[in-house]
N, C-alpha and C. Protein backbone atom coordinates (compact mmCIF):
# COMPACT_ATOMS: atom_id res chain seq x y z
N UNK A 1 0.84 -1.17 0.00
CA UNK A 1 0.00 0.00 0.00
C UNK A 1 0.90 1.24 0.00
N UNK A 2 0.65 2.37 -0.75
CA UNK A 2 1.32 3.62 -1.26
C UNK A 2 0.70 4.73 -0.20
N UNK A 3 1.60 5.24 0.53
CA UNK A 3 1.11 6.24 1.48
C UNK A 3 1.00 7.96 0.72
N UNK A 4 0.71 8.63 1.39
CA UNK A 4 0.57 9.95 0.83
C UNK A 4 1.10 10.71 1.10
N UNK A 5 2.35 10.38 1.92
CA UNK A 5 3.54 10.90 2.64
C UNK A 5 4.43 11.31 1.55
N UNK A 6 4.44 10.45 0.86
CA UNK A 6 5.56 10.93 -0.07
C UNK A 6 5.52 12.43 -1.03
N UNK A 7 4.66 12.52 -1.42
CA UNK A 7 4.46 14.05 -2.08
C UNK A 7 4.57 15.07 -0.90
N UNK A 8 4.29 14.99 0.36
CA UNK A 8 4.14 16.25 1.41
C UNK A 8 5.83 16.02 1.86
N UNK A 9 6.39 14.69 1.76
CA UNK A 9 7.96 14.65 2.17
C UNK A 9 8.24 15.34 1.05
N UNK A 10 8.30 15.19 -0.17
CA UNK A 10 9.06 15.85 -1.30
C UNK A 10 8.91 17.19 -1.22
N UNK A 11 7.17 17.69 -0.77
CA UNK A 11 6.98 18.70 -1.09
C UNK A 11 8.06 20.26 0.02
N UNK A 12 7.95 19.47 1.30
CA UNK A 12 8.76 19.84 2.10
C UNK A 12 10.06 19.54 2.06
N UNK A 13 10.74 18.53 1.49
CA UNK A 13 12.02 18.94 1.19
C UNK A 13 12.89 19.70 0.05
N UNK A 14 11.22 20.09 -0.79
CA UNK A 14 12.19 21.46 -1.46
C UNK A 14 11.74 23.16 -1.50
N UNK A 15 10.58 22.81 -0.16
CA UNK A 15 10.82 24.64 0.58
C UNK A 15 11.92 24.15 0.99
N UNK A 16 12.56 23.08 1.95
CA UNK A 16 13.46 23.61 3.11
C UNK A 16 14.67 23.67 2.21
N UNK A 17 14.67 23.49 0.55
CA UNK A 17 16.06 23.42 0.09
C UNK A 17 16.56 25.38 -0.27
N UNK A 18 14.75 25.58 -0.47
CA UNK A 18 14.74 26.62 -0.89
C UNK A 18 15.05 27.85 0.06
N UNK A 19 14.89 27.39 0.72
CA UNK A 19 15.13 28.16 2.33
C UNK A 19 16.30 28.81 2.61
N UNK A 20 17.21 27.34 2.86
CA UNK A 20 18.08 27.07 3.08
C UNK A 20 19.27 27.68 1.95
N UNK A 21 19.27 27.19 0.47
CA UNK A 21 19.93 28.06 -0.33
C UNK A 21 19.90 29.36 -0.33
N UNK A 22 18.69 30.19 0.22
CA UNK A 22 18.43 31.64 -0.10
C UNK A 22 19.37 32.23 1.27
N UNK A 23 19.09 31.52 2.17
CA UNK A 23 19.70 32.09 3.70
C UNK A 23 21.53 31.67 3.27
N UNK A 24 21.73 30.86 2.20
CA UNK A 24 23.27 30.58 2.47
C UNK A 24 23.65 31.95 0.74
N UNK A 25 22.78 31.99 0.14
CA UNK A 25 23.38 33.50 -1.11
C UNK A 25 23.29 34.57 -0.03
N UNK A 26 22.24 34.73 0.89
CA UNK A 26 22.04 36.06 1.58
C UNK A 26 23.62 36.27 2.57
N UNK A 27 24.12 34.86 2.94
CA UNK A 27 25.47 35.34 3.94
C UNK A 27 26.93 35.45 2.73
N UNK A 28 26.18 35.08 1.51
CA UNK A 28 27.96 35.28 0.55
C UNK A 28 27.54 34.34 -0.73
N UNK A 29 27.43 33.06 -0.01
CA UNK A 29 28.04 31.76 -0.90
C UNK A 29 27.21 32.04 -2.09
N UNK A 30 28.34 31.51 -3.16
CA UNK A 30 27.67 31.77 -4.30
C UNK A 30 27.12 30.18 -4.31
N UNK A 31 25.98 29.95 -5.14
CA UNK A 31 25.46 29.16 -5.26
C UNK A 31 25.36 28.94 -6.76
N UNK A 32 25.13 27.51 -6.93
CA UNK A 32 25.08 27.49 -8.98
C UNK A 32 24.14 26.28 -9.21
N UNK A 33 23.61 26.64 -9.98
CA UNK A 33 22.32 25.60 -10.87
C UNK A 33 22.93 25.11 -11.70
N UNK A 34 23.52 23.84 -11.86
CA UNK A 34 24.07 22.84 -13.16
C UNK A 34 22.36 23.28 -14.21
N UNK A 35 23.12 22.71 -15.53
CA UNK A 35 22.20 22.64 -16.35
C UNK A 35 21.93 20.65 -16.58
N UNK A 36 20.76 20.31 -15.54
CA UNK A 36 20.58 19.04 -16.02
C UNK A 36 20.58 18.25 -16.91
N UNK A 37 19.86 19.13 -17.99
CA UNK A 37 19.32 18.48 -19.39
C UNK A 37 20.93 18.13 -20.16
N UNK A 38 21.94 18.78 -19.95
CA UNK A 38 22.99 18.47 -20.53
C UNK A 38 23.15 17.32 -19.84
N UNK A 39 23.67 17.21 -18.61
CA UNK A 39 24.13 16.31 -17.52
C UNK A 39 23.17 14.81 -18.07
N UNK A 40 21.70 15.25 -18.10
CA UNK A 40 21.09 13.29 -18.25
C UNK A 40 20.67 13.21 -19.67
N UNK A 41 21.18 14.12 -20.54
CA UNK A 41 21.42 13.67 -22.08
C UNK A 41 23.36 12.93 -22.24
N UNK A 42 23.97 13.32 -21.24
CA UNK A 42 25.36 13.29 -21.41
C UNK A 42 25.52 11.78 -20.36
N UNK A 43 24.58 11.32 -19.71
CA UNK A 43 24.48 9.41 -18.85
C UNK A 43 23.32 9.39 -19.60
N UNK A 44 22.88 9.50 -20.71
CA UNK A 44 22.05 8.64 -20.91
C UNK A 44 21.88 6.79 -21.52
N UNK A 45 23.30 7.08 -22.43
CA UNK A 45 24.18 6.05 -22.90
C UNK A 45 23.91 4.45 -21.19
N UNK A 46 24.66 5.23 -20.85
CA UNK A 46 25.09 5.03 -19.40
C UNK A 46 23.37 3.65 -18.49
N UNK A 47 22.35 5.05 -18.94
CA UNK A 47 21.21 4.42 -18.10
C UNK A 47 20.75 3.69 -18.94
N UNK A 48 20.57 3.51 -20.46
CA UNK A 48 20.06 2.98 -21.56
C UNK A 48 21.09 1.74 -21.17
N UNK A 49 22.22 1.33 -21.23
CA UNK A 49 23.01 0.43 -20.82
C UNK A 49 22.26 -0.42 -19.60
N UNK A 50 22.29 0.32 -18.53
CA UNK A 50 22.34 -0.70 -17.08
C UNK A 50 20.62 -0.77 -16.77
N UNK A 51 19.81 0.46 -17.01
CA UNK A 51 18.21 0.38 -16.83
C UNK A 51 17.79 -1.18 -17.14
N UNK A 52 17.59 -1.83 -18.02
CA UNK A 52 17.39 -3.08 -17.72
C UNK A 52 17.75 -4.33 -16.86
N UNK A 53 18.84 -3.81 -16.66
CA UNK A 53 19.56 -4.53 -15.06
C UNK A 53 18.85 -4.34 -13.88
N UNK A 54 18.14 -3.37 -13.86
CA UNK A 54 17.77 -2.88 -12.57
C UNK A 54 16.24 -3.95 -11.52
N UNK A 55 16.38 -4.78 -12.48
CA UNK A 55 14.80 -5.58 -11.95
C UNK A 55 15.15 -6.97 -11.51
């Protein structure tokens, strides 16, 4: 059985990421957003490979 926890956990762990990053640019740190779409076009090889392994 699938609880409903999981969307209110997710949902709360990305205010508190959001939080948390804004309070760490506000004291200095620079902070940086990778560009994903490069990153899981660039393993995709990678997951197309092992994804069927996974079961």
């Amino acid at each position: 059985m699938r609880s409903g926890a999981l969307p209110v956990q997710r949902e709360a762990s990305q205010a508190l990421e959001e939080r948390y990053l804004g309070q760490l640019e506000e004291l200095g740190m620079a902070v940086t957003h990778p560009d994903l779409a490069s990153f899981r076009e660039a393993v995709k090889p990678v997951i197309d490979k092992w994804a069927p392994h996974r079961r």
